[in-house]
C-alpha atoms as a PDB file:
ATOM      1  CA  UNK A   1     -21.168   2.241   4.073  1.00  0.00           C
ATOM      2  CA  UNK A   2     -18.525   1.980   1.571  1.00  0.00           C
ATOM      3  CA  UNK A   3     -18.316   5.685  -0.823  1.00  0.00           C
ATOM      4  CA  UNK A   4     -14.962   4.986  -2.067  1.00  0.00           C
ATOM      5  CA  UNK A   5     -12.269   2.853  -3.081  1.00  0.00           C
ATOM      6  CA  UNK A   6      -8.713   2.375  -2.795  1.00  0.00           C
ATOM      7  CA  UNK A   7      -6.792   0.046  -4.783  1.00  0.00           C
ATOM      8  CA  UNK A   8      -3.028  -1.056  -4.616  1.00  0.00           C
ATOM      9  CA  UNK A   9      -1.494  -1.970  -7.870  1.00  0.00           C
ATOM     10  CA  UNK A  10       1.655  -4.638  -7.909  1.00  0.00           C
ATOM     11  CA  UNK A  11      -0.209  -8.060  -6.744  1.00  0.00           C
ATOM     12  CA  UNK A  12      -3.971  -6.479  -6.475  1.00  0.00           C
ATOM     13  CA  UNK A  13      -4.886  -5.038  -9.867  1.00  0.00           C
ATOM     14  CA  UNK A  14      -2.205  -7.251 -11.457  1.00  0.00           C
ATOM     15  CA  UNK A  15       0.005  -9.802 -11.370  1.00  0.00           C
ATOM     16  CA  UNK A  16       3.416  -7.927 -11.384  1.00  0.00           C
ATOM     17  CA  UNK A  17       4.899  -8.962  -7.549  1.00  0.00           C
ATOM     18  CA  UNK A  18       6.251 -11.664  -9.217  1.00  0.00           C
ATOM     19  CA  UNK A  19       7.831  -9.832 -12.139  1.00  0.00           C
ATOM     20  CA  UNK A  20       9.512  -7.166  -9.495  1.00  0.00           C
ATOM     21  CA  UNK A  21      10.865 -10.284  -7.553  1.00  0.00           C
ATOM     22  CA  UNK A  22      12.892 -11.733 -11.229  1.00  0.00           C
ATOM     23  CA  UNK A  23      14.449  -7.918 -11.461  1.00  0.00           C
ATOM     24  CA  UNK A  24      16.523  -8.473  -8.557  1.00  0.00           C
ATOM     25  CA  UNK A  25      19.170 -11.177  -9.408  1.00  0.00           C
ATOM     26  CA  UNK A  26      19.989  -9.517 -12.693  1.00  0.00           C
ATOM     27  CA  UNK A  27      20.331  -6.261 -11.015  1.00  0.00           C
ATOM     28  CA  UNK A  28      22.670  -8.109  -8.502  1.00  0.00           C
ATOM     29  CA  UNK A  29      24.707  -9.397 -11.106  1.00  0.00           C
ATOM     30  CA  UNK A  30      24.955  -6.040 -12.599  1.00  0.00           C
ATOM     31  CA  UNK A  31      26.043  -4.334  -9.442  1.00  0.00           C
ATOM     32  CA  UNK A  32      28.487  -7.274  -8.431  1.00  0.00           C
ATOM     33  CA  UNK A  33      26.475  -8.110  -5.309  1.00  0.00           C
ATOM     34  CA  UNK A  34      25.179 -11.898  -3.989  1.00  0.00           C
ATOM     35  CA  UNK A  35      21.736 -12.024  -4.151  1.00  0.00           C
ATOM     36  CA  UNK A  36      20.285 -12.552  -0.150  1.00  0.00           C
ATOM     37  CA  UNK A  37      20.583 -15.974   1.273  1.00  0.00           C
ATOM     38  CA  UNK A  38      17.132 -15.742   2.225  1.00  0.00           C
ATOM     39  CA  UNK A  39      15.582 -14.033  -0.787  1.00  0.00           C
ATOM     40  CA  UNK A  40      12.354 -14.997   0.220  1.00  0.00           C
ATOM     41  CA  UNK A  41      12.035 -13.028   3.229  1.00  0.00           C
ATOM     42  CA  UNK A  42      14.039  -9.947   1.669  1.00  0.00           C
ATOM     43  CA  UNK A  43      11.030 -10.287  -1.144  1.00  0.00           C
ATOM     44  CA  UNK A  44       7.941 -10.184   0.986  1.00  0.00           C
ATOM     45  CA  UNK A  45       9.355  -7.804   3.660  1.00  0.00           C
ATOM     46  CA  UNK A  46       9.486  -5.287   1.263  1.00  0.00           C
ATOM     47  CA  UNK A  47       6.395  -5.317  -0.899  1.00  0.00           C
ATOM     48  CA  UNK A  48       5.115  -1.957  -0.397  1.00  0.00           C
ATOM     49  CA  UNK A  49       7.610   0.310   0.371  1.00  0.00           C
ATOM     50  CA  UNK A  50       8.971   3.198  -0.613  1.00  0.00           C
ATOM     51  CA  UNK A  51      11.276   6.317   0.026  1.00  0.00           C
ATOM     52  CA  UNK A  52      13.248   6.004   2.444  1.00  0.00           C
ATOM     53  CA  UNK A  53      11.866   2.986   4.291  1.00  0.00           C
ATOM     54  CA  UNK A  54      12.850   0.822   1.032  1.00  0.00           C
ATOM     55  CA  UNK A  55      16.104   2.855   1.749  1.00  0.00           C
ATOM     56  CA  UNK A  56      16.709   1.148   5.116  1.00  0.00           C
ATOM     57  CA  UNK A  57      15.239  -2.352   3.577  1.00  0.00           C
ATOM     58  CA  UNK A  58      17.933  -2.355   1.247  1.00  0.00           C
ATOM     59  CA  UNK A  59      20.580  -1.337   3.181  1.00  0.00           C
ATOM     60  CA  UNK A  60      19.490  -4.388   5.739  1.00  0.00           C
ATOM     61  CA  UNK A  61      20.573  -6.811   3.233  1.00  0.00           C
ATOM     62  CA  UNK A  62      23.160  -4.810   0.912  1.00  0.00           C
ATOM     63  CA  UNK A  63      25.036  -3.116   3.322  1.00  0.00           C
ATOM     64  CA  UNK A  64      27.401  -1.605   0.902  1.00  0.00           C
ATOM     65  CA  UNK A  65      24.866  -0.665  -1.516  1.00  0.00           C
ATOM     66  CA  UNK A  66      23.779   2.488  -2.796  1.00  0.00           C
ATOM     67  CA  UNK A  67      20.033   2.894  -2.187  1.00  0.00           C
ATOM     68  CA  UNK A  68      19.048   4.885  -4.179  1.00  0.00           C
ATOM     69  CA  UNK A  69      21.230   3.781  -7.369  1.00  0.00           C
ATOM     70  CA  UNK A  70      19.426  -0.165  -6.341  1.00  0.00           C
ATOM     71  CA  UNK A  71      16.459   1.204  -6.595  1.00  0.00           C
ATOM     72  CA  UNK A  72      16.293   3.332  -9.559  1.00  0.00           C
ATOM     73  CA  UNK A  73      18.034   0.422 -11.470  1.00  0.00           C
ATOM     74  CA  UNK A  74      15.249  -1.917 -10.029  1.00  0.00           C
ATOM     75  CA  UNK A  75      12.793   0.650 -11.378  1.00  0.00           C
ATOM     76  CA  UNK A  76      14.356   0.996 -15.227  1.00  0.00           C
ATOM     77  CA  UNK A  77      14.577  -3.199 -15.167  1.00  0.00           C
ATOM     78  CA  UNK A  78      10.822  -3.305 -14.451  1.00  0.00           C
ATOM     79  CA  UNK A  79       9.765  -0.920 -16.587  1.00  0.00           C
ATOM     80  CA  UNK A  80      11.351  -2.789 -19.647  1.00  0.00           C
ATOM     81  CA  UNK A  81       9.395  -6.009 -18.650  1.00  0.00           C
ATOM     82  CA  UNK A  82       6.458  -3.924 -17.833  1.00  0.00           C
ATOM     83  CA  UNK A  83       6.411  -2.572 -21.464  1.00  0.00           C
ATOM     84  CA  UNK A  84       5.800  -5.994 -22.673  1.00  0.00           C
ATOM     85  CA  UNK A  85       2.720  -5.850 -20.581  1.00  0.00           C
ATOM     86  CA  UNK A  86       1.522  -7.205 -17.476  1.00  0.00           C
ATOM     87  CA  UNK A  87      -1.737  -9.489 -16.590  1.00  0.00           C
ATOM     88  CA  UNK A  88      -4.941  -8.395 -14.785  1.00  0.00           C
ATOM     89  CA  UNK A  89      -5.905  -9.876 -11.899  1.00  0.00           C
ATOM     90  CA  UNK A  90      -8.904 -11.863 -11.912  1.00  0.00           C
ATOM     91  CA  UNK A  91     -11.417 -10.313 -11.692  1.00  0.00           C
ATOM     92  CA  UNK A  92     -10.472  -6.922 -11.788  1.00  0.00           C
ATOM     93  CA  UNK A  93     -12.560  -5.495 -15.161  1.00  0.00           C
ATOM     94  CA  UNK A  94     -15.824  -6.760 -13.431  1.00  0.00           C
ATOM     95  CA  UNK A  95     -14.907  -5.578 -10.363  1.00  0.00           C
ATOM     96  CA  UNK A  96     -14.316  -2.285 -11.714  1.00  0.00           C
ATOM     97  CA  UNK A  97     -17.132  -2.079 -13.919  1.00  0.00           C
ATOM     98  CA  UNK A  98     -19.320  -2.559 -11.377  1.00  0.00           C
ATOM     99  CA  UNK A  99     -18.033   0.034  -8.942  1.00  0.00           C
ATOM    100  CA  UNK A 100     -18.165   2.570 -12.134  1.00  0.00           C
ATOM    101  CA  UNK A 101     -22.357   1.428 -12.809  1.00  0.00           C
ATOM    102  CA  UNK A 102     -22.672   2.251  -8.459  1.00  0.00           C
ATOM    103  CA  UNK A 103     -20.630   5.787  -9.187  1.00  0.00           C
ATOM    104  CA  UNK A 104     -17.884   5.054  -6.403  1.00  0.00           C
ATOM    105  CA  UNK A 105     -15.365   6.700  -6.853  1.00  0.00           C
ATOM    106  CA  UNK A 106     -11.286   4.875  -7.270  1.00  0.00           C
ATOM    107  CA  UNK A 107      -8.201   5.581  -6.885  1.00  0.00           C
ATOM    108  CA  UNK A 108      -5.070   4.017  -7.008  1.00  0.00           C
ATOM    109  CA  UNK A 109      -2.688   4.395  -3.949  1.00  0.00           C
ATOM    110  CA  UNK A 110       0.481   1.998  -4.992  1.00  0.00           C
ATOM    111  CA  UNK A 111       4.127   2.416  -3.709  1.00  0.00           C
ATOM    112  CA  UNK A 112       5.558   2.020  -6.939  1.00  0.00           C
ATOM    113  CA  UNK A 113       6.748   4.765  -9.076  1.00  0.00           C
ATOM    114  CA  UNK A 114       4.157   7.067 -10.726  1.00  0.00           C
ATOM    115  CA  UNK A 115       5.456   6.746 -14.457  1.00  0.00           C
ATOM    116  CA  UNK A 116       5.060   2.855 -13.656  1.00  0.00           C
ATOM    117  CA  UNK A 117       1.785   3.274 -12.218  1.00  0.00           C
ATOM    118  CA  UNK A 118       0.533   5.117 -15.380  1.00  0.00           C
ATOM    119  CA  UNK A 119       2.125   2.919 -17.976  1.00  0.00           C
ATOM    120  CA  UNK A 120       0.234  -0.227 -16.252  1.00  0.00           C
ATOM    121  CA  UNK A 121      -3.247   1.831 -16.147  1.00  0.00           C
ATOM    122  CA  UNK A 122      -2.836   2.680 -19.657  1.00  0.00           C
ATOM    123  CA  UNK A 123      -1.262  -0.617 -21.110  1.00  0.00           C
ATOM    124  CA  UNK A 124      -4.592  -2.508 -19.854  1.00  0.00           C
ATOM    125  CA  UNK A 125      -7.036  -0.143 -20.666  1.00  0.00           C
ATOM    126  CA  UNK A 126      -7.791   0.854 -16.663  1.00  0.00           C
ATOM    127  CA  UNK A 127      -6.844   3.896 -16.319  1.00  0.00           C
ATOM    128  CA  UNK A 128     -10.059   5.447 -17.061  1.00  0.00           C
ATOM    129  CA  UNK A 129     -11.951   4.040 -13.919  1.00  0.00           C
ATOM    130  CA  UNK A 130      -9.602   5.830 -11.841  1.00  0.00           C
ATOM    131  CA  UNK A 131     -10.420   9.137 -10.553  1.00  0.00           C
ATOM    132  CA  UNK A 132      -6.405   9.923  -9.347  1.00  0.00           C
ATOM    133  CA  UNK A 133      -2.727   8.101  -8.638  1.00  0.00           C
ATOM    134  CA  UNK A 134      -0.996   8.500  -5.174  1.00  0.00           C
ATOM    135  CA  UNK A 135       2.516   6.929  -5.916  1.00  0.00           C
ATOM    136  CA  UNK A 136       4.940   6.352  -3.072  1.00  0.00           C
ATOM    137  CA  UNK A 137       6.935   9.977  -3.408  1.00  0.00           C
ATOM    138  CA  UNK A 138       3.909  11.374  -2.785  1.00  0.00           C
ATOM    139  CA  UNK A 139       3.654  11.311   0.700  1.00  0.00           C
ATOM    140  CA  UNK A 140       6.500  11.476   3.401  1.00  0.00           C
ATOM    141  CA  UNK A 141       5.988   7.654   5.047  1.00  0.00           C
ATOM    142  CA  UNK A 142       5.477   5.125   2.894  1.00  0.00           C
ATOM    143  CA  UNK A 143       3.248   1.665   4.090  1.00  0.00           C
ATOM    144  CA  UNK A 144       3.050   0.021   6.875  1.00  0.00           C
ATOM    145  CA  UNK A 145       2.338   3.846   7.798  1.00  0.00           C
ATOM    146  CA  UNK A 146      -1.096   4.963   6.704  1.00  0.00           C
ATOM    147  CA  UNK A 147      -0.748   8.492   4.708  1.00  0.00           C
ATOM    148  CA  UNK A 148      -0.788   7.275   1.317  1.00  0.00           C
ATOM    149  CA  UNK A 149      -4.098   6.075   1.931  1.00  0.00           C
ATOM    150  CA  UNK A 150      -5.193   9.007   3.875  1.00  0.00           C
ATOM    151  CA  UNK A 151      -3.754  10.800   1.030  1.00  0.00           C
ATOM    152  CA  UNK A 152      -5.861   9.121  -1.290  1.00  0.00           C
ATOM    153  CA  UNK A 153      -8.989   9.479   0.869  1.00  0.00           C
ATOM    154  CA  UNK A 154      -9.031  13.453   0.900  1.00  0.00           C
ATOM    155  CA  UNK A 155      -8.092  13.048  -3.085  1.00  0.00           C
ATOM    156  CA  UNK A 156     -11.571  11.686  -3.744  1.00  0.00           C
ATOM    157  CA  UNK A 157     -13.106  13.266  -1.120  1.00  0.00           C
ATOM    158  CA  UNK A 158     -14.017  10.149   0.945  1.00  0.00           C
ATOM    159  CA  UNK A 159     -14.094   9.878   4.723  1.00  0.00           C
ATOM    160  CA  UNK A 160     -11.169   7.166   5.204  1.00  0.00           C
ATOM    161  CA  UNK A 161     -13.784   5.343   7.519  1.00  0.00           C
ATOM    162  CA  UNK A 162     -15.967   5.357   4.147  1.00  0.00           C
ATOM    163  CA  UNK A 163     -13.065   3.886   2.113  1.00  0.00           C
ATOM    164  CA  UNK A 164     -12.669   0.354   1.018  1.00  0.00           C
ATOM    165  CA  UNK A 165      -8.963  -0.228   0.996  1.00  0.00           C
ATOM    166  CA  UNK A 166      -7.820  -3.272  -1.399  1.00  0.00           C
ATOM    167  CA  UNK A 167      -4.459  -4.827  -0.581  1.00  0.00           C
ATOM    168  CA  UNK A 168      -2.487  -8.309  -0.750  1.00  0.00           C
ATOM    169  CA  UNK A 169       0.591  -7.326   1.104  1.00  0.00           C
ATOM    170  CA  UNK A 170       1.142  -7.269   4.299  1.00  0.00           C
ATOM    171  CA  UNK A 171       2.638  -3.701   4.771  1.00  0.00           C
ATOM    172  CA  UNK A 172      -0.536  -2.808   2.605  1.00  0.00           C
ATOM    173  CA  UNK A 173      -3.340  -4.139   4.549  1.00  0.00           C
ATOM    174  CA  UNK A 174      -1.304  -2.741   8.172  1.00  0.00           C
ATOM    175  CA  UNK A 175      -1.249   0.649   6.256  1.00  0.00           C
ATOM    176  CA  UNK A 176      -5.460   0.318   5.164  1.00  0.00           C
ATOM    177  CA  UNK A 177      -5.630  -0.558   9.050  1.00  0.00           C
ATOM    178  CA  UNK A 178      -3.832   2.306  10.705  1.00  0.00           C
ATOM    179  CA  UNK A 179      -5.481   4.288   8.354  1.00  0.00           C
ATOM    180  CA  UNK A 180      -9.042   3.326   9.967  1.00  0.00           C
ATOM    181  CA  UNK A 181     -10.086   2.058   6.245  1.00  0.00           C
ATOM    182  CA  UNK A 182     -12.272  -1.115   5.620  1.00  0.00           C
ATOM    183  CA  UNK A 183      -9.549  -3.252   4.984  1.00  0.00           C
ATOM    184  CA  UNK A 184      -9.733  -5.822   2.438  1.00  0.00           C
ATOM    185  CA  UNK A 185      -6.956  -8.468   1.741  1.00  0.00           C
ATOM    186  CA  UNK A 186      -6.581 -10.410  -1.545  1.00  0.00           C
ATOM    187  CA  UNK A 187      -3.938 -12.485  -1.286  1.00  0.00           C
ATOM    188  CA  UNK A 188      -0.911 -12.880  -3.443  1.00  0.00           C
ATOM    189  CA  UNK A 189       2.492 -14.477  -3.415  1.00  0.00           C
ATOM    190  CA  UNK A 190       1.766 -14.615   1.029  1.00  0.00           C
ATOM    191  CA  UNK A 191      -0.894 -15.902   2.727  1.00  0.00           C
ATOM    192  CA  UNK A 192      -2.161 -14.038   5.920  1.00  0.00           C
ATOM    193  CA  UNK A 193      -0.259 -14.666   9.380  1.00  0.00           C
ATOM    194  CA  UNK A 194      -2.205 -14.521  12.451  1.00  0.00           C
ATOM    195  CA  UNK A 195      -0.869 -10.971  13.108  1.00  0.00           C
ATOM    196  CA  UNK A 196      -2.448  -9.623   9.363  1.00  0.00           C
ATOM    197  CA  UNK A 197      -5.995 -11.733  10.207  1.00  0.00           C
ATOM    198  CA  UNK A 198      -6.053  -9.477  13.248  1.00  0.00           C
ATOM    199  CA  UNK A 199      -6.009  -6.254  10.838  1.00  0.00           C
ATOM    200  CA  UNK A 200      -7.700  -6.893   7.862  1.00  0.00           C
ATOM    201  CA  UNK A 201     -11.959  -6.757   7.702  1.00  0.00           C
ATOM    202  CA  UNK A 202     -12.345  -9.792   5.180  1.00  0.00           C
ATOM    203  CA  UNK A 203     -10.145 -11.938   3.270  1.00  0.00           C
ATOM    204  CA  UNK A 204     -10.938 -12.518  -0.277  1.00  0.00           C
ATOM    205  CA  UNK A 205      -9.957 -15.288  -2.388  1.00  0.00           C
ATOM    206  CA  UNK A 206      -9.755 -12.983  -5.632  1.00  0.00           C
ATOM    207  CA  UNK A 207     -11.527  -9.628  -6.793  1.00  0.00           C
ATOM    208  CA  UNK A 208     -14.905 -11.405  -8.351  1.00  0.00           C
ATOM    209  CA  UNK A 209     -15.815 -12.011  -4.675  1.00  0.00           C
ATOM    210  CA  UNK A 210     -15.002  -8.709  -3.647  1.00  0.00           C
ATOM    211  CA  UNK A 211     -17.459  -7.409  -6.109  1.00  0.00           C
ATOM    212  CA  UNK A 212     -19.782 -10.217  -4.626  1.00  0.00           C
ATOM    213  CA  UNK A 213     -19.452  -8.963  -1.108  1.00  0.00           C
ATOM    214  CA  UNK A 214     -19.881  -4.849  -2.048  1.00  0.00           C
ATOM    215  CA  UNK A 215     -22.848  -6.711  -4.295  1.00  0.00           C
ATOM    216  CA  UNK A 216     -24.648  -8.370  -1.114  1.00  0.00           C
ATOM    217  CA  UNK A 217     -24.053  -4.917   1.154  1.00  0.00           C
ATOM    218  CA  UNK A 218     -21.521  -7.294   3.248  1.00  0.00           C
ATOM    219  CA  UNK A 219     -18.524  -4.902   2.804  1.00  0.00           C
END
């Protein structure tokens, strides 16, 4: 039985994965780097991380980078574009509506900065579904490793095993499954691989059937 649930921001609650993706070529230009050959790849591997595994993602394909300068450059680009506001996901207000009328508890458990995390809550009017924010500093291992969902488990006071974990990455949902969370993906900019379809409990083709599954007891 589901008493709780998790939600991941940047591709889940709203459509901002492809608004961090545009920050990066400007930021190369401003740094005098060549944007990855592959940018795809570089893109989708690191959707969700944080700390020092974005560290080490970085590094992979800027070798002569500075880390942490990348990344709180990346941060201050996205913010700007993030003050212009982003767009909800469909089918997040009902979803969360209904999960406030059934008195289960939320909580938001992105990797993105916490300042970021707040500004999005408040631009759209969210953030007063949401019982707490775990951002990515606030645990030592960011996704694919489970504690920022375990983290915000014990914030709401939720068995993890009770928690609904909502993700469209794939470093998200193998975080909401090492985590021992019902693991729901909503895809994104990626589709599942077979490797994700062995991890995730459902698939979901947006959040209104989400809220139809938690509806029908089938989550």
């Amino acid at each position: 039985m589901i008493r709780g649930v998790i939600f991941d921001m940047d591709g889940l609650m709203f459509d901002t994965e492809r608004l961090w993706d545009t920050v990066w070529e400007p930021l190369c230009r401003e740094m005098g780097f060549a944007m990855p050959e592959d940018s795809e790849t570089f893109f989708a591997s690191g959707r969700g991380l944080a700390g020092e595994a974005l560290h080490a993602h970085i590094l992979r394909y800027f070798p002569a980078a500075d880390p942490e300068q990348m990344v709180r450059e990346a941060q201050r680009l996205a913010g700007e574009r993030f003050a212009q506001g982003v767009p909800c996901k469909p089918g997040l207000r009902e979803l969360l509506d209904t999960l406030a009328r059934h008195g289960l508890p939320c909580i938001v458990a992105s990797s993105s900065p916490r300042e970021l995390i707040l500004q999005n809550l408040n631009s759209t009017g969210t953030a007063r579904y949401f019982a707490d924010v775990v951002c990515g500093s606030d645990v030592a291992h960011s996704k694919p490793a489970p504690d920022i969902f375990q983290l915000a488990a014990r914030r709401i006071g939720v068995n993890i095993r009770e928690c609904l974990v909502l993700e469209d990455s794939f470093n998200g949902v193998r975080a909401g499954h090492a985590a021992g969370a019902v693991t729901v993906m909503v895809p994104d900019l990626a589709q599942p691989t077979e490797e994700i379809r062995r991890l995730y409990t459902r698939c979901c083709r947006d959040l209104f059937e989400v809220r139809e599954l938690l509806l029908a007891g089938e989550l």
